[in-house]
N, C-alpha and C. Protein backbone atom coordinates (compact mmCIF):
# COMPACT_ATOMS: atom_id res chain seq x y z
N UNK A 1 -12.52 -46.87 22.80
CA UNK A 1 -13.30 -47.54 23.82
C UNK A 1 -14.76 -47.56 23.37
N UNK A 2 -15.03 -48.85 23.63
CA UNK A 2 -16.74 -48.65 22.91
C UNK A 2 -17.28 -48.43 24.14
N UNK A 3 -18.98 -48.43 24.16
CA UNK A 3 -20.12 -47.62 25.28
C UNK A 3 -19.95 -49.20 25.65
N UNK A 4 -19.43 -50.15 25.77
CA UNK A 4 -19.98 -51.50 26.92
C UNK A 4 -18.96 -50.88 27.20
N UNK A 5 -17.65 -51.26 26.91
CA UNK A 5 -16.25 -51.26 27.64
C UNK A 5 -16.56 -50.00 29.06
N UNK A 6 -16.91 -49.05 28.41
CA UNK A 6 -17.16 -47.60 29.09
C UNK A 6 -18.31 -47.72 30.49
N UNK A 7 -19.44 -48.16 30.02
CA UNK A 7 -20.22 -48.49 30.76
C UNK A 7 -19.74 -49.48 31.74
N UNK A 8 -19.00 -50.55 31.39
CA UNK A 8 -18.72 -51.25 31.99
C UNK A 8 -17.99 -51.19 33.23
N UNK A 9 -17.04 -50.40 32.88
CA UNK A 9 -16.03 -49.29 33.53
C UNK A 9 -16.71 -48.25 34.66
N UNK A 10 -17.44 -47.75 34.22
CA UNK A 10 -18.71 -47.12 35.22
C UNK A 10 -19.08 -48.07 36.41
N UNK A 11 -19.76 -49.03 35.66
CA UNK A 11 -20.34 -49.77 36.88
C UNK A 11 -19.37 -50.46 37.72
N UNK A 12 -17.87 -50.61 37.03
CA UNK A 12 -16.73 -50.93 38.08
C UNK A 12 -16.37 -50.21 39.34
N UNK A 13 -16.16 -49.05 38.31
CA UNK A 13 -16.13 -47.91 39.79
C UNK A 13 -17.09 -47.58 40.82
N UNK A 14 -18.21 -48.05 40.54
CA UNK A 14 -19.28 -47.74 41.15
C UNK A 14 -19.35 -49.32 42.55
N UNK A 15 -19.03 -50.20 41.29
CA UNK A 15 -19.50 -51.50 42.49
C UNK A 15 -18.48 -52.05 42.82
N UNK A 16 -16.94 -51.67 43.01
CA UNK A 16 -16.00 -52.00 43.86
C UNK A 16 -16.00 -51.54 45.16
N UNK A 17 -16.43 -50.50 45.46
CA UNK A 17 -16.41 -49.70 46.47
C UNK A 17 -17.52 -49.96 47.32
N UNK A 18 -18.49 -50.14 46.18
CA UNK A 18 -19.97 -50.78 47.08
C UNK A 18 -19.91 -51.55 47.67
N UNK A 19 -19.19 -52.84 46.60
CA UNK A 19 -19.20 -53.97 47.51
C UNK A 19 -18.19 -53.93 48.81
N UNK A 20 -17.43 -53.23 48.32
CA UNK A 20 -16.53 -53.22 49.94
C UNK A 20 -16.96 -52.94 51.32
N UNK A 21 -17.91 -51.54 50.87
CA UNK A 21 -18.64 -50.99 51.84
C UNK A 21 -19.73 -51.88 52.93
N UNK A 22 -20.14 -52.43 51.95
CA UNK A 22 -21.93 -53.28 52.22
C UNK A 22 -20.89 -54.62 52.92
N UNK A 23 -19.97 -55.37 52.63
CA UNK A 23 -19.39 -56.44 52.98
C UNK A 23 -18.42 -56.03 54.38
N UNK A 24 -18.76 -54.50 54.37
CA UNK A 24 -17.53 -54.76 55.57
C UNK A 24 -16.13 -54.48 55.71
N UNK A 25 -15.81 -54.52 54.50
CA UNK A 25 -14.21 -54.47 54.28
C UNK A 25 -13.56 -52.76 54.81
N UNK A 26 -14.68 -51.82 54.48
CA UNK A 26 -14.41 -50.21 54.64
C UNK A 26 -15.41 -49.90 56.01
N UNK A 27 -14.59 -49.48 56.37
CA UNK A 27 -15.56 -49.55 58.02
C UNK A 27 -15.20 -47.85 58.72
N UNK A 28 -16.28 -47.12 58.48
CA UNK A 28 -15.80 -46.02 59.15
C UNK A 28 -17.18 -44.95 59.68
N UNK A 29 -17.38 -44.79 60.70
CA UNK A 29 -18.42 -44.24 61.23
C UNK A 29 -19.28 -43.58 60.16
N UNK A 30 -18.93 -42.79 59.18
CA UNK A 30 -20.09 -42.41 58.17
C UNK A 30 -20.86 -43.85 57.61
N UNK A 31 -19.93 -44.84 56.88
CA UNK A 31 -20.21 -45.95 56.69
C UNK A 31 -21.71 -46.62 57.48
N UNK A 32 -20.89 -46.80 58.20
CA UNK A 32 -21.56 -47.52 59.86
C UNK A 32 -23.40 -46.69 59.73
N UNK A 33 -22.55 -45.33 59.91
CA UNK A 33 -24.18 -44.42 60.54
C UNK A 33 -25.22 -44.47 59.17
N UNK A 34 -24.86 -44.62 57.95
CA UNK A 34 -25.65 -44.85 56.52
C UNK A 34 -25.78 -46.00 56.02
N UNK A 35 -25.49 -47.07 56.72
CA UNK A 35 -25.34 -48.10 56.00
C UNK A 35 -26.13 -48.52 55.05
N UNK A 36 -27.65 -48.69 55.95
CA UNK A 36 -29.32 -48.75 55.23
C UNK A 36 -29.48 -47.90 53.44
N UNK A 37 -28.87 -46.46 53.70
CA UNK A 37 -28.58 -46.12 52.80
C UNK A 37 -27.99 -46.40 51.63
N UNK A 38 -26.99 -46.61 52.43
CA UNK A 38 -25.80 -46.89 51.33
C UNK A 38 -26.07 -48.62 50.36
N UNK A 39 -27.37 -49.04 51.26
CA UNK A 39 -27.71 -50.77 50.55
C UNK A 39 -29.30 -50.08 49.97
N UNK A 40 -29.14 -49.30 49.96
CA UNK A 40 -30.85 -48.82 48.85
C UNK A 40 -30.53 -48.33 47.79
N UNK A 41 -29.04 -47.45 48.01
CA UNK A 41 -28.88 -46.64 46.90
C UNK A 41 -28.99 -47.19 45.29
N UNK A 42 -27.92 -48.80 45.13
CA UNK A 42 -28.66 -49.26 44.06
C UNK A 42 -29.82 -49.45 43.07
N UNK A 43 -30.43 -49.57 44.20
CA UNK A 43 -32.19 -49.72 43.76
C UNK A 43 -32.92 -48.12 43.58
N UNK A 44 -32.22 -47.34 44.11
CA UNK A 44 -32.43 -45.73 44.03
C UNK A 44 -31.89 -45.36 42.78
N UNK A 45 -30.99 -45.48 42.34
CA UNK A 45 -30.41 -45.71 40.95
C UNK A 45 -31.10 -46.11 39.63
N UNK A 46 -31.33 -47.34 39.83
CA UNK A 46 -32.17 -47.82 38.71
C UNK A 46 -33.43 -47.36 38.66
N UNK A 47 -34.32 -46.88 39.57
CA UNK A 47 -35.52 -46.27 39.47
C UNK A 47 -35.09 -44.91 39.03
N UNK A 48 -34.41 -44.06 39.04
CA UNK A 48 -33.77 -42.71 38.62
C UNK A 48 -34.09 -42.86 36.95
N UNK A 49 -32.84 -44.47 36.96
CA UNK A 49 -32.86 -44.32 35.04
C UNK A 49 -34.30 -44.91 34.66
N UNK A 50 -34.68 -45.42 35.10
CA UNK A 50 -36.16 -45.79 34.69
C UNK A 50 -36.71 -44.34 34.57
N UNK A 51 -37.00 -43.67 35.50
CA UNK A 51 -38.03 -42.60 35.10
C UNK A 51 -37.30 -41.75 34.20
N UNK A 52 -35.73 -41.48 34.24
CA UNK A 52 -35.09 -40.38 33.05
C UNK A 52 -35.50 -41.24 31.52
N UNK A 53 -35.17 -43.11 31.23
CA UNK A 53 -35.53 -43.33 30.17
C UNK A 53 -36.92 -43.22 29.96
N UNK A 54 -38.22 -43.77 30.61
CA UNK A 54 -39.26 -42.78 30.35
C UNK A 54 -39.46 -41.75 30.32
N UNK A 55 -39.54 -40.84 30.75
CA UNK A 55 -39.43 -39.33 30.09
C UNK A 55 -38.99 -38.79 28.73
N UNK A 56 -37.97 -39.42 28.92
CA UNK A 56 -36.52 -39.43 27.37
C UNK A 56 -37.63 -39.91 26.03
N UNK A 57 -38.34 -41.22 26.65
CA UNK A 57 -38.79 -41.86 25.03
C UNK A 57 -40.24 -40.91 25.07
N UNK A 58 -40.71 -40.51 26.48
CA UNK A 58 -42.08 -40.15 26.19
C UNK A 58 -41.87 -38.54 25.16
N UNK A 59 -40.72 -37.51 25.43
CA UNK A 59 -40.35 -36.32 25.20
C UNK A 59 -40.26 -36.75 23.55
N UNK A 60 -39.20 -37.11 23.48
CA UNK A 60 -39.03 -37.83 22.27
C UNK A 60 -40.44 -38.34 21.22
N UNK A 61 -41.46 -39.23 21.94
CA UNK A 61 -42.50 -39.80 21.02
C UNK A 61 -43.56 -38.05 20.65
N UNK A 62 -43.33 -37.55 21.59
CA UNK A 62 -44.21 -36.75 21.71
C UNK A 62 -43.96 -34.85 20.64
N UNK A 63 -42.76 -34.94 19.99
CA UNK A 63 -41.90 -34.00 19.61
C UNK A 63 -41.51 -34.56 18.05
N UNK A 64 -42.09 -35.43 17.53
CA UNK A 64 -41.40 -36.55 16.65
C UNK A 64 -42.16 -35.53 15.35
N UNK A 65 -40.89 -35.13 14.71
CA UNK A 65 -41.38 -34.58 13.27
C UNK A 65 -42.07 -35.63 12.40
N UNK A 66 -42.78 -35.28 11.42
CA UNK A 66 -43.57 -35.32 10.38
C UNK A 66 -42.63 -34.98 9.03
N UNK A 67 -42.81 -35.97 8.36
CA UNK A 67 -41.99 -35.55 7.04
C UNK A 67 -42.66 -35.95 6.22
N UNK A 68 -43.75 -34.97 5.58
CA UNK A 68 -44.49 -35.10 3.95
C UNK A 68 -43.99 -35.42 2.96
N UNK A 69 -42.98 -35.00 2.84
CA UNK A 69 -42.06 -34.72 1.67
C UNK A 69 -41.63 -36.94 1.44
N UNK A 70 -40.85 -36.85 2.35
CA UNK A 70 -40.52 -38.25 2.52
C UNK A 70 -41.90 -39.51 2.55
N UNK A 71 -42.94 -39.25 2.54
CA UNK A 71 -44.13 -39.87 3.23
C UNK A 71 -44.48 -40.08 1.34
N UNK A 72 -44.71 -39.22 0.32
CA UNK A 72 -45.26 -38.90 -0.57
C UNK A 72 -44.14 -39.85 -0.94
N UNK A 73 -42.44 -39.91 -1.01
CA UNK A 73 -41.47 -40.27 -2.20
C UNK A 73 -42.13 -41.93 -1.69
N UNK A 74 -41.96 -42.08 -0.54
CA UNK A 74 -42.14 -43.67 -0.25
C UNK A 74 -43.61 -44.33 -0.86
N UNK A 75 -44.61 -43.25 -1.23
CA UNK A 75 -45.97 -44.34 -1.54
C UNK A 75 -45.92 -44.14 -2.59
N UNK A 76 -45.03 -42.86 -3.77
CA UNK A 76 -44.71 -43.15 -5.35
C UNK A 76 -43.29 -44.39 -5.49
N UNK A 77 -42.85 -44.96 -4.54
CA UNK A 77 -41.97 -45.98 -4.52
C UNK A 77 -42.56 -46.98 -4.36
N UNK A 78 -43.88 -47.44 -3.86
CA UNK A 78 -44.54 -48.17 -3.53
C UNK A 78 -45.57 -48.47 -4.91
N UNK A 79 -46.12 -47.29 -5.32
CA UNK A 79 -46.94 -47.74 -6.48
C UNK A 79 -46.28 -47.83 -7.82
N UNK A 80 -45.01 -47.58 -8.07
CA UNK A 80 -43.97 -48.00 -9.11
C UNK A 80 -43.40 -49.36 -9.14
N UNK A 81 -43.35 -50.11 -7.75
CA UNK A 81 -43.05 -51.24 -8.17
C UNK A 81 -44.26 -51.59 -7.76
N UNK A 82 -45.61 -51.87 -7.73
CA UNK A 82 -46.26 -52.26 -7.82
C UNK A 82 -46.93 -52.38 -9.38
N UNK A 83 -46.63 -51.25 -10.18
CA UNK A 83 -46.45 -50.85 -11.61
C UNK A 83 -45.65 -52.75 -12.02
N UNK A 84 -44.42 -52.43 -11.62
CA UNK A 84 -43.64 -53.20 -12.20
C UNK A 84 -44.01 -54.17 -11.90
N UNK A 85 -44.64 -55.01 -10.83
CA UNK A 85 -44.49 -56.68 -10.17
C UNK A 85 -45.84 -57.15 -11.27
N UNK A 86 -46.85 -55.59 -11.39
CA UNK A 86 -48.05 -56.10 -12.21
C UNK A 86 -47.68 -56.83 -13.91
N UNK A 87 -46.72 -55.47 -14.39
CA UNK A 87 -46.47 -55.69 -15.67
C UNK A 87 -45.25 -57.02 -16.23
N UNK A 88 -44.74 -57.49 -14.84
CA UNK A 88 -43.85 -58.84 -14.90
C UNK A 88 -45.46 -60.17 -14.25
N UNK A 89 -46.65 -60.16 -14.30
CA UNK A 89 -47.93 -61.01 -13.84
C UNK A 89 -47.78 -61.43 -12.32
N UNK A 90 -47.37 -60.30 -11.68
CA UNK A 90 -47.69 -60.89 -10.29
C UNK A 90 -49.39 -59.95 -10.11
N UNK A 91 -50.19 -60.93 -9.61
CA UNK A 91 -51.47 -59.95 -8.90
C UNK A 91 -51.82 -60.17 -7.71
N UNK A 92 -52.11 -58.81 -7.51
CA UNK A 92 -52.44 -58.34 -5.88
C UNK A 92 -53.74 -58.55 -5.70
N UNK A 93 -54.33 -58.65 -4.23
CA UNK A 93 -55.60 -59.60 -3.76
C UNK A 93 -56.48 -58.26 -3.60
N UNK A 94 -56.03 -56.66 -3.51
CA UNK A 94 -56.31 -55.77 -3.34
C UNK A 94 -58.00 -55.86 -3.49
């Protein structure tokens, strides 16, 4: 099962029932006495994952290793073929 199928599946279970609820079809005094509720909760939802995925990328940007090691191989990869593009007559505007 891939993460749409899955997800997808999520939001099935989630919005069959909803919609039943909000339309009427499931009618039962808890229902009835929350209804208001029970038609915000969506929108209560998506503001949830909004602030967990901000947090997530801010934790994340903020924790983000440093790799010297890798930083150094990439600008001797960089001035080797620059070696090479020179010694085949390409020139740089540098």
């Amino acid at each position: 099962m891939t993460n749409l199928m899955r997800w997808l599946m999520y939001i099935g279970i989630f919005a069959v029932p909803y919609i039943c609820i909000v339309s009427g079809q499931i009618r039962t005094n808890t229902t009835e006495k929350y209804l208001f509720e029970i038609q915000i909760f969506p929108i209560l939802l998506i503001l949830l994952f909004g602030l967990y995925a901000t947090t997530t990328v801010t934790y994340r940007t903020l924790t983000f290793n440093d790799c010297p090691e890798a930083s150094k191989e990439l600008h001797d990869e960089i001035e080797e073929a620059r070696r090479d593009l020179t010694s085949k007559g390409f020139k740089f505007r540098d």
